[in-house]
N, C-alpha and C. Protein backbone atom coordinates (compact mmCIF):
# COMPACT_ATOMS: atom_id res chain seq x y z
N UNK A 1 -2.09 8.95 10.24
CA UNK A 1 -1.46 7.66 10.47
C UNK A 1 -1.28 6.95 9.13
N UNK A 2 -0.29 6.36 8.56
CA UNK A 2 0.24 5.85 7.68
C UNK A 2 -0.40 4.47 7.37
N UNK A 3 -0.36 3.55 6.12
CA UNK A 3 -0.72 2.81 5.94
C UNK A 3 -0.11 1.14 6.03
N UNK A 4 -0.09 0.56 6.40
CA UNK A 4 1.30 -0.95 5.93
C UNK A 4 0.54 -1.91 5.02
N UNK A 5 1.86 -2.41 4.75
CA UNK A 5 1.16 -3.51 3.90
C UNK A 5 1.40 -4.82 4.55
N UNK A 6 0.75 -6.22 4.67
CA UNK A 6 1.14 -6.96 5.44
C UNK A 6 1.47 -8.13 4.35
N UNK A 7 1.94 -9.31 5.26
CA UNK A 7 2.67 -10.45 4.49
C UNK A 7 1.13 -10.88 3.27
N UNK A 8 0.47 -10.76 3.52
CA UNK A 8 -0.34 -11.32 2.45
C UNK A 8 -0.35 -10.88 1.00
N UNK A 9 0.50 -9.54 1.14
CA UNK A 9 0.58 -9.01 -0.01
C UNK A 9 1.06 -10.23 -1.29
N UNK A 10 0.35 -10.22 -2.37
CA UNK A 10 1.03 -11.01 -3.77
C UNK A 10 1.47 -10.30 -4.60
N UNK A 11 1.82 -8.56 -4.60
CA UNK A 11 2.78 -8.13 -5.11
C UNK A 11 2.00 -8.00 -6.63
N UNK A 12 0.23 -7.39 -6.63
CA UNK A 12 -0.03 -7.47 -8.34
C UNK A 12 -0.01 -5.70 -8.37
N UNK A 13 0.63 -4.90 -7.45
CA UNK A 13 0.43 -3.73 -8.06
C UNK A 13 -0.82 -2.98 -8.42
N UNK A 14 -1.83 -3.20 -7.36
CA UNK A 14 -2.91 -2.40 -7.62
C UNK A 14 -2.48 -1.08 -6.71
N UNK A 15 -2.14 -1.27 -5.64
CA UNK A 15 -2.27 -0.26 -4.92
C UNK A 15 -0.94 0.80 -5.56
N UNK A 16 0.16 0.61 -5.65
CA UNK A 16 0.97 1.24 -6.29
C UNK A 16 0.20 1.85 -7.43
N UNK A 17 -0.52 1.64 -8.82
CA UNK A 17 -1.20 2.44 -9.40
C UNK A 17 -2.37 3.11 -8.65
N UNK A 18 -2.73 3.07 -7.78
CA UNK A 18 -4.29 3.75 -6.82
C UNK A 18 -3.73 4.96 -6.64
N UNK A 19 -1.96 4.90 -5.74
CA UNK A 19 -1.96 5.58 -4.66
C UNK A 19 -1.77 7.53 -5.24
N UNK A 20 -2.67 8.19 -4.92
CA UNK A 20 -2.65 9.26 -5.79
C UNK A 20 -0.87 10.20 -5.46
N UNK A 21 -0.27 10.01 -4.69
CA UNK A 21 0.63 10.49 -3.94
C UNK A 21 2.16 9.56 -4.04
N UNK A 22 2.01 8.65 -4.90
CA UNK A 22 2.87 7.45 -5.05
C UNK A 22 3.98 7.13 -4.55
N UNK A 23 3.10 6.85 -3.21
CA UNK A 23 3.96 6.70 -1.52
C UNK A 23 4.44 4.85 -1.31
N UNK A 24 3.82 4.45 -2.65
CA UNK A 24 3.93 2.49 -2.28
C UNK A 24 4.52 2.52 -3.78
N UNK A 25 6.17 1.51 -3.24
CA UNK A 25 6.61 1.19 -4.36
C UNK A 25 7.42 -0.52 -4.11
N UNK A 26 7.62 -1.00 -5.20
CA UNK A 26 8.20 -2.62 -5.18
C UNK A 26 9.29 -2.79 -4.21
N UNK A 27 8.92 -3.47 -3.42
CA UNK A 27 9.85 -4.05 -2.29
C UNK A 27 10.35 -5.48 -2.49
N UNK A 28 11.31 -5.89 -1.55
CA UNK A 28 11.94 -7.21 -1.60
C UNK A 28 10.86 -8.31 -1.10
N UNK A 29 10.31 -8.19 -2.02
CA UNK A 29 9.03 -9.42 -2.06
C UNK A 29 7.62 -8.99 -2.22
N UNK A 30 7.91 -7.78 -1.73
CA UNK A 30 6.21 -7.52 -1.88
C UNK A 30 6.29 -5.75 -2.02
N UNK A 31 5.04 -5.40 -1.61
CA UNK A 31 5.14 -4.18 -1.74
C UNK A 31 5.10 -2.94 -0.59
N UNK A 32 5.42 -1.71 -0.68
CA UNK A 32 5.61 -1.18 0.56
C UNK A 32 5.43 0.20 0.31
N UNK A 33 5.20 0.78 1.71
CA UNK A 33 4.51 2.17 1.44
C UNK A 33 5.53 2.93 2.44
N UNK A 34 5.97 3.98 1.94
CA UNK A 34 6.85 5.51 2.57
C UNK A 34 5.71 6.05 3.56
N UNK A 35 6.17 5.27 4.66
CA UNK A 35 5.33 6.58 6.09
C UNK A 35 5.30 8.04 5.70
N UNK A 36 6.67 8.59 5.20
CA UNK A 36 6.37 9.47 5.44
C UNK A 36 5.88 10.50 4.21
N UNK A 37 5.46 9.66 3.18
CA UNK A 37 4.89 10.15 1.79
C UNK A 37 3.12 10.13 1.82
N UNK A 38 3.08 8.90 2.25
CA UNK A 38 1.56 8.10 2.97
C UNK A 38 0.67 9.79 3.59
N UNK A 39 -0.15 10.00 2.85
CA UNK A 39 -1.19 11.45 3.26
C UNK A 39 -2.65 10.37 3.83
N UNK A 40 -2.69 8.87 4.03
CA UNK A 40 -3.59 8.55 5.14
C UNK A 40 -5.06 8.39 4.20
N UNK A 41 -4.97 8.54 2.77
CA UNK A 41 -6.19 8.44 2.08
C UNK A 41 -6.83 7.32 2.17
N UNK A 42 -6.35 6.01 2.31
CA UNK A 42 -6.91 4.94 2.07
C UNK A 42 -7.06 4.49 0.91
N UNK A 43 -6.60 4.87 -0.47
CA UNK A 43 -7.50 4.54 -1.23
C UNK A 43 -6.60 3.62 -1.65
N UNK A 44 -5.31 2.88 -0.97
CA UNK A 44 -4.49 1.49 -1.28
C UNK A 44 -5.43 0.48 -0.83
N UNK A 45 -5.91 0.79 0.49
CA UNK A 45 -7.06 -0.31 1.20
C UNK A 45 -7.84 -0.87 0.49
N UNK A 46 -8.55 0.51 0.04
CA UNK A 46 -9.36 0.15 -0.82
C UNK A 46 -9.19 -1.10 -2.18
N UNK A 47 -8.50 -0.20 -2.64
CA UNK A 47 -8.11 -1.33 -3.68
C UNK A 47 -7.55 -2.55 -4.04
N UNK A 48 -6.71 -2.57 -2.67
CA UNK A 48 -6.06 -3.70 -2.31
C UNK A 48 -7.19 -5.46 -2.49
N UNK A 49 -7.49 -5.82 -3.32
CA UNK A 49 -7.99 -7.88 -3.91
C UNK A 49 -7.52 -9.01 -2.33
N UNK A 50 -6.81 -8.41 -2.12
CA UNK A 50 -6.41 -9.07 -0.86
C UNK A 50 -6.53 -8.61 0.44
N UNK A 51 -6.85 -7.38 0.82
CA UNK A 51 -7.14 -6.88 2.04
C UNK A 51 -5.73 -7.01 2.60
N UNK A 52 -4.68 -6.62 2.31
CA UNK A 52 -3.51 -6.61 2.63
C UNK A 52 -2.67 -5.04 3.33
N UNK A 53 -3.59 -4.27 3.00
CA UNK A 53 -3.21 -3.49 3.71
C UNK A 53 -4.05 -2.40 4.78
N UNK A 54 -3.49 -2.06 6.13
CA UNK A 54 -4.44 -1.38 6.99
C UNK A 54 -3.90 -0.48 7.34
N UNK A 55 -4.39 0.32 8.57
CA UNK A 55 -4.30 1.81 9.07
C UNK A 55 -2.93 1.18 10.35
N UNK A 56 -1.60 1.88 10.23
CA UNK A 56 -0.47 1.76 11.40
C UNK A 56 -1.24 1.79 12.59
């Protein structure tokens, strides 16, 4: 299951450098992750300062 990012995102680009598979890239306001690139690691969650992103 893929990851989202939600409106809380502030767009500082942690998870885009985390994602080992570099499935999250700059979106129209914030940031966003390719379902179908997304291999389900978590480790955007993780890193995510804002808790902005969870499990689809």
């Amino acid at each position: 299951m893929a990851y989202v990012i939600s409106d809380g995102c502030v767009s500082c680009g942690a998870c885009a450098g985390a994602c080992p598979v570099e499935a999250i890239s700059e979106g129209d306001g914030q940031y966003v992750i390719d379902a179908d690139t997304c291999v389900s690691c978590g480790t955007c969650a993780d890193t995510c300062p804002t808790g902005s992103i969870s499990e689809e």
